[in-house]
Protein backbone atom coordinates (compact mmCIF):
# COMPACT_ATOMS: atom_id res chain seq x y z
CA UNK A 1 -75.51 49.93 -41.30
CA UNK A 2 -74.10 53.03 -39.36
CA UNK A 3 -70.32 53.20 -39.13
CA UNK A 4 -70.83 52.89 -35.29
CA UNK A 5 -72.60 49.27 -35.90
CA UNK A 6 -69.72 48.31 -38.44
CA UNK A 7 -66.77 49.52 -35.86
CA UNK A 8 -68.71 47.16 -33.16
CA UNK A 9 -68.65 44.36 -35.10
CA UNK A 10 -65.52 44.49 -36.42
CA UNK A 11 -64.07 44.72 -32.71
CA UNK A 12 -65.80 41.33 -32.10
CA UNK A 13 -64.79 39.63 -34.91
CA UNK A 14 -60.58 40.82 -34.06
CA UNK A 15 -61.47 39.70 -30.74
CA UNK A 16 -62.50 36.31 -31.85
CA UNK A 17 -59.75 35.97 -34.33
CA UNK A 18 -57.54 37.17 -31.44
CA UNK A 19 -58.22 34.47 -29.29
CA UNK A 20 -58.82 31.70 -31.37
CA UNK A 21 -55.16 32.29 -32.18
CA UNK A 22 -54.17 32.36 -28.61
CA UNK A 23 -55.95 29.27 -27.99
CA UNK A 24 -54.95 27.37 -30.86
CA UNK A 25 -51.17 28.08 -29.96
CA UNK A 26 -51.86 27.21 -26.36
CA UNK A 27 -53.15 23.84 -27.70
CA UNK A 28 -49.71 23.53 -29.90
CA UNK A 29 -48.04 23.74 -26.86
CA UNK A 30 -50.26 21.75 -24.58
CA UNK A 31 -49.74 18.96 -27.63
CA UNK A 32 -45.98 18.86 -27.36
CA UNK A 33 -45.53 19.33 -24.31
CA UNK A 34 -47.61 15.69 -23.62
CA UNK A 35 -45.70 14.08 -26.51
CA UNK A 36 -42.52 14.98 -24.65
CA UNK A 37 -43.87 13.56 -21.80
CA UNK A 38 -45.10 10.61 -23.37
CA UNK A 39 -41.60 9.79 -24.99
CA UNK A 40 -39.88 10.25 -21.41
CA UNK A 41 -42.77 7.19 -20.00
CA UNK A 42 -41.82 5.40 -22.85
CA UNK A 43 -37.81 5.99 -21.91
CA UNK A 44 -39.09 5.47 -18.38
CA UNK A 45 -40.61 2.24 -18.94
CA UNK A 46 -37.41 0.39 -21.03
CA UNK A 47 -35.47 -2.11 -19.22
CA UNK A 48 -32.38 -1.14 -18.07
CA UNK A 49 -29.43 -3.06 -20.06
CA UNK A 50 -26.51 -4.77 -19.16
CA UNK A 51 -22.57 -4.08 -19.88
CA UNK A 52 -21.28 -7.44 -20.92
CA UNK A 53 -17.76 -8.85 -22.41
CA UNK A 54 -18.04 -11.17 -25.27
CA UNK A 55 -15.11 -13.47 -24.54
CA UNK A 56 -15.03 -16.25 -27.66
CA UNK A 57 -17.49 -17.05 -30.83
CA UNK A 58 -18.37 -20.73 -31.30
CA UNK A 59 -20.10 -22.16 -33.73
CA UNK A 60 -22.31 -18.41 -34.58
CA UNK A 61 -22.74 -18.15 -31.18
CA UNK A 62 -21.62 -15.98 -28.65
CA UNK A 63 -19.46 -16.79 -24.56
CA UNK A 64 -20.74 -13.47 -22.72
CA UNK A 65 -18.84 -12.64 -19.09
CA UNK A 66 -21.48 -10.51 -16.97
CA UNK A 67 -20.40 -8.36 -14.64
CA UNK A 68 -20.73 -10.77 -11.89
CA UNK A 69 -17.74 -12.95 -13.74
CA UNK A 70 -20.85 -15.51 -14.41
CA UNK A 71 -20.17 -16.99 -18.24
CA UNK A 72 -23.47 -17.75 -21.15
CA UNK A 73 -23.27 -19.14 -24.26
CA UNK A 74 -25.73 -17.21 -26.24
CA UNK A 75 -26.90 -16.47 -29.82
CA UNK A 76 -26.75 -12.94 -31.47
CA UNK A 77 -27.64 -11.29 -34.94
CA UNK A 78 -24.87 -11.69 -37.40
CA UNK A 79 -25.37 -8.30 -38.46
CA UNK A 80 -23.63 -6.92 -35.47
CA UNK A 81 -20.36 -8.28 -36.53
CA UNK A 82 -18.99 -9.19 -33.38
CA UNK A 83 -15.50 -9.54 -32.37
CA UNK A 84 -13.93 -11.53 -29.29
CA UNK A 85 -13.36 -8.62 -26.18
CA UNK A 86 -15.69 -6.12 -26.93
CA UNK A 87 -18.16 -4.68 -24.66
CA UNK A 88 -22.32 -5.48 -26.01
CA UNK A 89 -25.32 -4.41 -23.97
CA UNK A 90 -27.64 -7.41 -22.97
CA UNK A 91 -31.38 -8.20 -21.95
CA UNK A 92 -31.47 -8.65 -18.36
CA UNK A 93 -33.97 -10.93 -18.74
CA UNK A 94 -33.20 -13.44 -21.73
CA UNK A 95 -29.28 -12.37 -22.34
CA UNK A 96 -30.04 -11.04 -25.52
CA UNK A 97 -27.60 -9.07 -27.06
CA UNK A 98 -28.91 -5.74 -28.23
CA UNK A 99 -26.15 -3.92 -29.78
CA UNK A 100 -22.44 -3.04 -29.59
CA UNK A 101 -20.68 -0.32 -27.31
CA UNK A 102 -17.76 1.58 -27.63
CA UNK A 103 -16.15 0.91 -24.17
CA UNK A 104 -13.46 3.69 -25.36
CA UNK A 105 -9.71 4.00 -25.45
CA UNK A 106 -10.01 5.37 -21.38
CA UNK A 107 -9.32 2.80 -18.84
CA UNK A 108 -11.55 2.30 -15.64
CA UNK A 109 -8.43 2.35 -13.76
CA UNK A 110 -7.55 6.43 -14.87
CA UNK A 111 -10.57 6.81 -11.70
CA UNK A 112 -7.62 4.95 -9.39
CA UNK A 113 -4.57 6.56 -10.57
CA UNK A 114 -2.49 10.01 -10.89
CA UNK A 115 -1.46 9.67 -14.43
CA UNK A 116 1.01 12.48 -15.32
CA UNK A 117 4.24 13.54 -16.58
CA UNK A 118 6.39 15.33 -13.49
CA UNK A 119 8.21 18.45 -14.10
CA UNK A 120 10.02 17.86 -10.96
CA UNK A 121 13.97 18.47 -11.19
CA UNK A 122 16.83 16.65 -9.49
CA UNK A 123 17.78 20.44 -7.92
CA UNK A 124 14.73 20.17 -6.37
CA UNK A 125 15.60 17.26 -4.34
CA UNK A 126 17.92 18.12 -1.16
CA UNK A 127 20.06 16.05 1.07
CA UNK A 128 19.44 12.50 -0.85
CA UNK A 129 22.57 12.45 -3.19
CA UNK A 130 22.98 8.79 -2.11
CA UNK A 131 19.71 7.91 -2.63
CA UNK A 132 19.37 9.65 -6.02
CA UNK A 133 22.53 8.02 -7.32
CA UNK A 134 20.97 5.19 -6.61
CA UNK A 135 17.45 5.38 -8.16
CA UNK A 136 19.25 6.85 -10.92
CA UNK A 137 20.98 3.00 -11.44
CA UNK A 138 17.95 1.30 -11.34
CA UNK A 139 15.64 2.87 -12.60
CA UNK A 140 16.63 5.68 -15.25
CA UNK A 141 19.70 4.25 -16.50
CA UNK A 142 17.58 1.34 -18.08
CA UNK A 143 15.09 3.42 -19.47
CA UNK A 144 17.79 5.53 -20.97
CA UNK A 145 20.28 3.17 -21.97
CA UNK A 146 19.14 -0.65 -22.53
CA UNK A 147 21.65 -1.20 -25.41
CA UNK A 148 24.80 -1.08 -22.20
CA UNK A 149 22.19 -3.41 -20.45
CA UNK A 150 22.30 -5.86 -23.66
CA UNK A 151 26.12 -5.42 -24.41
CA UNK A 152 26.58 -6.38 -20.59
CA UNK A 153 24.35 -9.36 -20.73
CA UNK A 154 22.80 -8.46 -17.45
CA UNK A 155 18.83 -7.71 -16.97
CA UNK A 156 18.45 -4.23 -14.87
CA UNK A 157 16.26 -4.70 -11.62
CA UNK A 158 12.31 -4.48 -12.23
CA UNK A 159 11.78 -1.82 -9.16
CA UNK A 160 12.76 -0.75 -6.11
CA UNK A 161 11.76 0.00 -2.38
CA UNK A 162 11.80 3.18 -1.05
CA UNK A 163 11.15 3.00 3.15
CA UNK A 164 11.56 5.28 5.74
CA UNK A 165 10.41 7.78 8.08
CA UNK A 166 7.15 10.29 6.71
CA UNK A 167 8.02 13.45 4.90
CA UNK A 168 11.57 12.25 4.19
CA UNK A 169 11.03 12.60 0.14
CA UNK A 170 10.23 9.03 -1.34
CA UNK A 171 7.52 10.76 -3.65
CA UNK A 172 9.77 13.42 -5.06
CA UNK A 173 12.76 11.14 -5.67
CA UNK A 174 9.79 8.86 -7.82
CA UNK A 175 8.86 11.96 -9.56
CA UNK A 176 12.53 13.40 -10.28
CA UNK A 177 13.47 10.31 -11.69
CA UNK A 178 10.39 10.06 -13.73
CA UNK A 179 11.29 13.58 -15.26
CA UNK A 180 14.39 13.16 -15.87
CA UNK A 181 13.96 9.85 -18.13
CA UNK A 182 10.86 11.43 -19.48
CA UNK A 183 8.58 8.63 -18.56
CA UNK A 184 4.96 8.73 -17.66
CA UNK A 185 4.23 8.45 -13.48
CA UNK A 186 1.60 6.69 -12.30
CA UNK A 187 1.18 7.09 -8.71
CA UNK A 188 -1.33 4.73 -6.61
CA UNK A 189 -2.03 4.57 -3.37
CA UNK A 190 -1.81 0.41 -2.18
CA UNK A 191 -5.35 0.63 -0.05
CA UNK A 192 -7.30 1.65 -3.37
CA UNK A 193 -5.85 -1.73 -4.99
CA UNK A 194 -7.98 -3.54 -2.23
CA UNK A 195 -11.28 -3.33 -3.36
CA UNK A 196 -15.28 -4.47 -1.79
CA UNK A 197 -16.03 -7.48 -4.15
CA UNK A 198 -13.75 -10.33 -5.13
CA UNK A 199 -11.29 -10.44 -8.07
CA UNK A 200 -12.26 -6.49 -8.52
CA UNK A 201 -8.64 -5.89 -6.81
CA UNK A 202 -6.80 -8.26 -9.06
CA UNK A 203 -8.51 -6.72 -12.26
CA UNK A 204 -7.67 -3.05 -10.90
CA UNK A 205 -3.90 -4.47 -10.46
CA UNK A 206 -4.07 -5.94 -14.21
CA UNK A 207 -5.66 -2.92 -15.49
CA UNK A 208 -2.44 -0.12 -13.92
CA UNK A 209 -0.34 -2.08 -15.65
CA UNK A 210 -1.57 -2.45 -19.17
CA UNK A 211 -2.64 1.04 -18.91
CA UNK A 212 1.54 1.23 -17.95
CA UNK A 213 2.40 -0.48 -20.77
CA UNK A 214 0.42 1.57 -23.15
CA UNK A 215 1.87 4.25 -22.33
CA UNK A 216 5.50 3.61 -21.72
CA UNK A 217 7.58 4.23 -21.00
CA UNK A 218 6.19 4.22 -17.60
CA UNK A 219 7.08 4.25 -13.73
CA UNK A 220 3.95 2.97 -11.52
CA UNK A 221 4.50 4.28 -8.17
CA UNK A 222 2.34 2.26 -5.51
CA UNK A 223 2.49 4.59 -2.17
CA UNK A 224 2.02 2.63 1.20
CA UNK A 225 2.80 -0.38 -0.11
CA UNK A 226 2.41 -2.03 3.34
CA UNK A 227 -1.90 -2.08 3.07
CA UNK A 228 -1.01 -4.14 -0.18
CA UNK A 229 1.92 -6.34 0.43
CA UNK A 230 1.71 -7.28 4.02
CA UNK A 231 2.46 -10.01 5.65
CA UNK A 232 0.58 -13.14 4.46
CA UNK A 233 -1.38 -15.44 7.52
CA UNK A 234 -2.99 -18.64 6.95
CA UNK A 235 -6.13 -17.40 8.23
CA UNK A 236 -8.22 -14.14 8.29
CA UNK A 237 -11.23 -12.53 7.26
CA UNK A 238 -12.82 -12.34 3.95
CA UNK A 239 -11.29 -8.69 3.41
CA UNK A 240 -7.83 -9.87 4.11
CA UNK A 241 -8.11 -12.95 1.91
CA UNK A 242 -9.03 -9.98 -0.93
CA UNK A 243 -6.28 -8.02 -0.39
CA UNK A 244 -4.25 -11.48 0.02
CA UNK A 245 -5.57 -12.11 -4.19
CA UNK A 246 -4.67 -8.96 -5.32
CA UNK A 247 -1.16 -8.72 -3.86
CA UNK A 248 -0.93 -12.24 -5.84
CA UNK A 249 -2.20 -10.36 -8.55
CA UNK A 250 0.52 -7.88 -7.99
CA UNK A 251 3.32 -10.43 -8.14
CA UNK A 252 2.14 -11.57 -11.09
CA UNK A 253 2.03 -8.50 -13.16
CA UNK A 254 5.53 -8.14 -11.97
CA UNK A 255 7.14 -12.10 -12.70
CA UNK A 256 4.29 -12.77 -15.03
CA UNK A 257 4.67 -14.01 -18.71
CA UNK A 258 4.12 -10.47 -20.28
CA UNK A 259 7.39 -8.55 -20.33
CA UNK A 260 7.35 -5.22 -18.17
CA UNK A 261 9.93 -3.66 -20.51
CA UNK A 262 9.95 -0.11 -20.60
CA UNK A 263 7.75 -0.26 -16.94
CA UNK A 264 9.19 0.29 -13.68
CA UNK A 265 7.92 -0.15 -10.37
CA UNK A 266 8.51 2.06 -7.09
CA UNK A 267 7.08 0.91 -4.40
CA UNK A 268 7.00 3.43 -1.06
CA UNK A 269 6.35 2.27 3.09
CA UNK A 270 7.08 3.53 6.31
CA UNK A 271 6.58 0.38 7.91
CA UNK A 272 9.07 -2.02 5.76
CA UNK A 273 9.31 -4.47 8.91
CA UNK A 274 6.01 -5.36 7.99
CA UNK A 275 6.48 -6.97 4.43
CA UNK A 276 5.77 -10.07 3.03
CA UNK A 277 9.58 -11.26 2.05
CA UNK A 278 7.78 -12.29 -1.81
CA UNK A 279 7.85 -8.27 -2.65
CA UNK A 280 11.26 -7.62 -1.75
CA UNK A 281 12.83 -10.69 -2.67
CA UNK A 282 15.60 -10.82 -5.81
CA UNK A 283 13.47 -10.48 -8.80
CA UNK A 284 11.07 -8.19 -7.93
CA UNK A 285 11.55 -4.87 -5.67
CA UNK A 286 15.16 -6.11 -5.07
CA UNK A 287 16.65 -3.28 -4.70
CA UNK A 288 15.96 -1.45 -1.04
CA UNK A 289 16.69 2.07 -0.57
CA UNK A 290 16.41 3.98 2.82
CA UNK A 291 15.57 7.42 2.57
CA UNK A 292 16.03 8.45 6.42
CA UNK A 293 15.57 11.77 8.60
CA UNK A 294 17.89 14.20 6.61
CA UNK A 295 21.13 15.09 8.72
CA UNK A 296 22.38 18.46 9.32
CA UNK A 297 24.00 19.21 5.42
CA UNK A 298 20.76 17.64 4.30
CA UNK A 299 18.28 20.10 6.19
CA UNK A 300 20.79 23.12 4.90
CA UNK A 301 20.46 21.96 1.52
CA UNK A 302 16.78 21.13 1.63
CA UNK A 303 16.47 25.23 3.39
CA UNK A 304 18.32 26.27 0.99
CA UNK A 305 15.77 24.65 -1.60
CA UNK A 306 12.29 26.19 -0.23
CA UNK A 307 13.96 29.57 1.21
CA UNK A 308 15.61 30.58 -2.16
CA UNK A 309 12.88 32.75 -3.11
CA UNK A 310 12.27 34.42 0.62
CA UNK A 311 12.72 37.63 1.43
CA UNK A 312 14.92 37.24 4.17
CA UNK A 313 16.42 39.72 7.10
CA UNK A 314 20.05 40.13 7.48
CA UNK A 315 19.50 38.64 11.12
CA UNK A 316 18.27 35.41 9.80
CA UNK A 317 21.18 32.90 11.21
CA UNK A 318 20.92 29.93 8.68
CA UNK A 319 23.35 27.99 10.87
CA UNK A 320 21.21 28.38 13.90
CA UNK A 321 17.94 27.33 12.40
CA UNK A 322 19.67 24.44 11.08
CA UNK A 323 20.51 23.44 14.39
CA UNK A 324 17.01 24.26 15.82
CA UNK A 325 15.37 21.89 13.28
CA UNK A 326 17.39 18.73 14.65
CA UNK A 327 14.94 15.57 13.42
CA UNK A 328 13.09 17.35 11.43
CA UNK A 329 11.74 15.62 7.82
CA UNK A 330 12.18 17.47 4.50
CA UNK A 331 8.75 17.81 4.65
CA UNK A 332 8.74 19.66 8.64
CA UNK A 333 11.45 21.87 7.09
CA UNK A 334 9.32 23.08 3.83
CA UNK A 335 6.77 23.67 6.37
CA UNK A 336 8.88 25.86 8.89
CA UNK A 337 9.84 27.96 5.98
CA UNK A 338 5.58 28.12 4.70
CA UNK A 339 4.68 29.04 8.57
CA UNK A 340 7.84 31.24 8.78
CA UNK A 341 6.03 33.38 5.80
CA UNK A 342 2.45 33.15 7.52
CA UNK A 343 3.94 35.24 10.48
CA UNK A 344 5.53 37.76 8.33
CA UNK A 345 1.82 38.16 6.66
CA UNK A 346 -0.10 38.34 9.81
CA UNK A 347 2.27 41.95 10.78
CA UNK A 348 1.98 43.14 7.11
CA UNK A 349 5.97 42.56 6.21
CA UNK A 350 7.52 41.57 3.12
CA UNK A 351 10.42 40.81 5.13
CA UNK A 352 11.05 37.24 6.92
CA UNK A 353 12.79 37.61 10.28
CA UNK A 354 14.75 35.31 12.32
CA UNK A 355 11.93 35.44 15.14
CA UNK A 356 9.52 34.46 12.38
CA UNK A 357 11.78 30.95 12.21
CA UNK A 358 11.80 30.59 15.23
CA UNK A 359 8.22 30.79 15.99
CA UNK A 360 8.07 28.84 12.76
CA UNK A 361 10.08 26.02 13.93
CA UNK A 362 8.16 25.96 17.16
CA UNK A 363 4.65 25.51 16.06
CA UNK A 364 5.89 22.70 13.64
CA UNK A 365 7.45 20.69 16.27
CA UNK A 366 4.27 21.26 18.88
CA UNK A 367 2.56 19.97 16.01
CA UNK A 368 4.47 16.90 15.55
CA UNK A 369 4.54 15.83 18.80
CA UNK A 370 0.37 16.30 19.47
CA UNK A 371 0.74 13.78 15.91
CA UNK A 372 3.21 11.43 17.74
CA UNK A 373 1.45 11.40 20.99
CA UNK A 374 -2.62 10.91 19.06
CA UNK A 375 -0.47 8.16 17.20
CA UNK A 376 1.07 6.21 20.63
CA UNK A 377 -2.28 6.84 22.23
CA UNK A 378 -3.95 5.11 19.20
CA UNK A 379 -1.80 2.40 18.51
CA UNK A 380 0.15 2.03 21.46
């Protein structure tokens, strides 16, 4: 055999080695690649499982609450050691329960709520010394200082109402005071306690405040009370008689048999002519505090508050924009002094002049009047 033969057929037989390789890897991937798939049919095909509550054990056997609040008595495997309130997934079909889950430490209701801890001072808060001596009685006094509660022989108030115009500082004074006795604020908005499907309102309600009681102590802050706690008719539509069950719901977690102890409730509203007379009456949110349109030392003090860290011109006249912001909320003044700043921007200065107020203060109140006149034209 010439060397030229022998280099031939060695180049075929590489080449065959070559791509057997290549083929047989090919085939290693084709082969997992339609195991995967065959495992994700398989996942595909399982029947989906359902979260259940296993409410007593009788006799070895098992009461199950679906999710529909529908109640079986069913058997189970031993093995799975079951204890009364835990969550178990179940057959659709036959109610079979599979196996245990671990429904976690979080609460559903943490999707609801603003749980946090406010850094919020008192100096922050301008033109409500009334109020905040107030709030201060009711609400962190107790929290602070039970043992003068006990030594008095008197039971502090369970909450409070806070009512009056938008943008006048209800939210802040809940937040101050929950800084300054170091509790844990939960703030919820009253629509999101009225839910689609019946009792689901009621369990939210129940759920804010053991989740409150966990971690107390604890001020739950329901904003716009009025969608809540409204005034009760005999008759009305299925959503009203909803929202009618959870506002029961409500007064129970507040008179109910479980002690609200280190818990506190602020309730907020515009609209407190509106009320059912239950929420306010003694006993519950008994104590009613008006937080109204600040007057003139108010506004100062509340400019004073969100223009401290301005750069202002020597012609700013702080007595004269006072004057110009007649009626205005806390909230209309913080923005006079944001829009005040946006003017500055727009001609490049670090420096806020008193025509930069003034054009401020103009454009908030055109503002709130197109509000007040969509809100007439709305409602009438």
């Amino acid at each position: 055999m010439t060397s030229k033969e022998k280099n031939i057929i060695d180049s075929v037989i590489y080449s065959y080695t070559s791509d057997s390789s290549v083929l047989e890897e090919e085939n290693k991937m084709l082969k997992e690649t339609l195991n995967k798939m065959k495992d994700e049919l398989d996942r595909l095909k399982q029947p989906p499982l359902m979260v259940c509550e296993v409410l007593d054990l009788i006799n070895n056997n098992a009461v199950i609450r679906i999710p529909n609040g529908n109640q079986f008595y069913v058997t189970y495997d031993h093995q799975l050691k079951l204890t009364v309130g835990e969550s178990v997934l179940c057959d659709q079909k036959n109610l079979n329960i599979v196996k245990k889950i671990d429904t976690s430490k979080k609460f559903n209701v943490e999707k609801f709520v603003i749980v946090e801890k406010p850094t919020i001072k008192w100096e922050s808060v301008g033109g409500l010394q009334h109020q905040e001596n107030e709030i201060k009685e009711v609400i962190e006094l107790p929290l602070k200082k039970p043992e003068l509660f006990r030594k008095i022989g008197i039971t502090p108030p369970k909450g409070l109402l806070l009512y009056g115009p938008p943008g006048t500082g209800k939210t802040l004074l809940a937040k101050a005071v929950a800084a300054s006795s170091n509790s844990t604020f939960i703030e919820v908005v009253g629509s999101e306690l009225v839910q689609k499907f019946i009792g689901e309102g009621a369990k939210l309600v129940k759920e804010i405040f053991e989740l409150a009681r966990k971690k107390a102590p604890t001020i739950i802050f329901i904003d716009e009370i009025d969608s809540l706690a409204a005034r009760r008719v005999e008759v009305g539509t299925s959503g009203e008689r909803e929202a009618n069950r959870t506002f029961m719901q409500l007064l129970a977690e507040i008179d109910g048999f479980k002690s609200l102890d280190d818990v506190k409730i602020i309730g907020a509203t515009n609209r407190k002519d509106i009320l059912d007379p239950a929420i306010i009456r003694p006993g519950r949110l008994d104590r009613l505090i008006e937080v109204p349109t600040p007057n003139k030392e108010g506004r100062k003090e509340i400019f004073r508050i969100h223009s401290q860290t301005m750069c202002l011109c020597k012609d700013v006249d702080v007595e004269n924009l006072i004057n110009q912001m007649d009626d205005f909320s806390g909230a209309e003044i913080k923005a006079a002094c944001t829009e005040a700043g946006y003017f500055a921007i727009r001609e490049s200065r670090t420096e806020i002049v008193k025509k930069d107020f003034l054009n401020a203060i103009a454009k908030v109140r055109k503002e709130e009047e197109l509000n007040k006149g969509d809100y007439l034209r709305m409602f009438g």
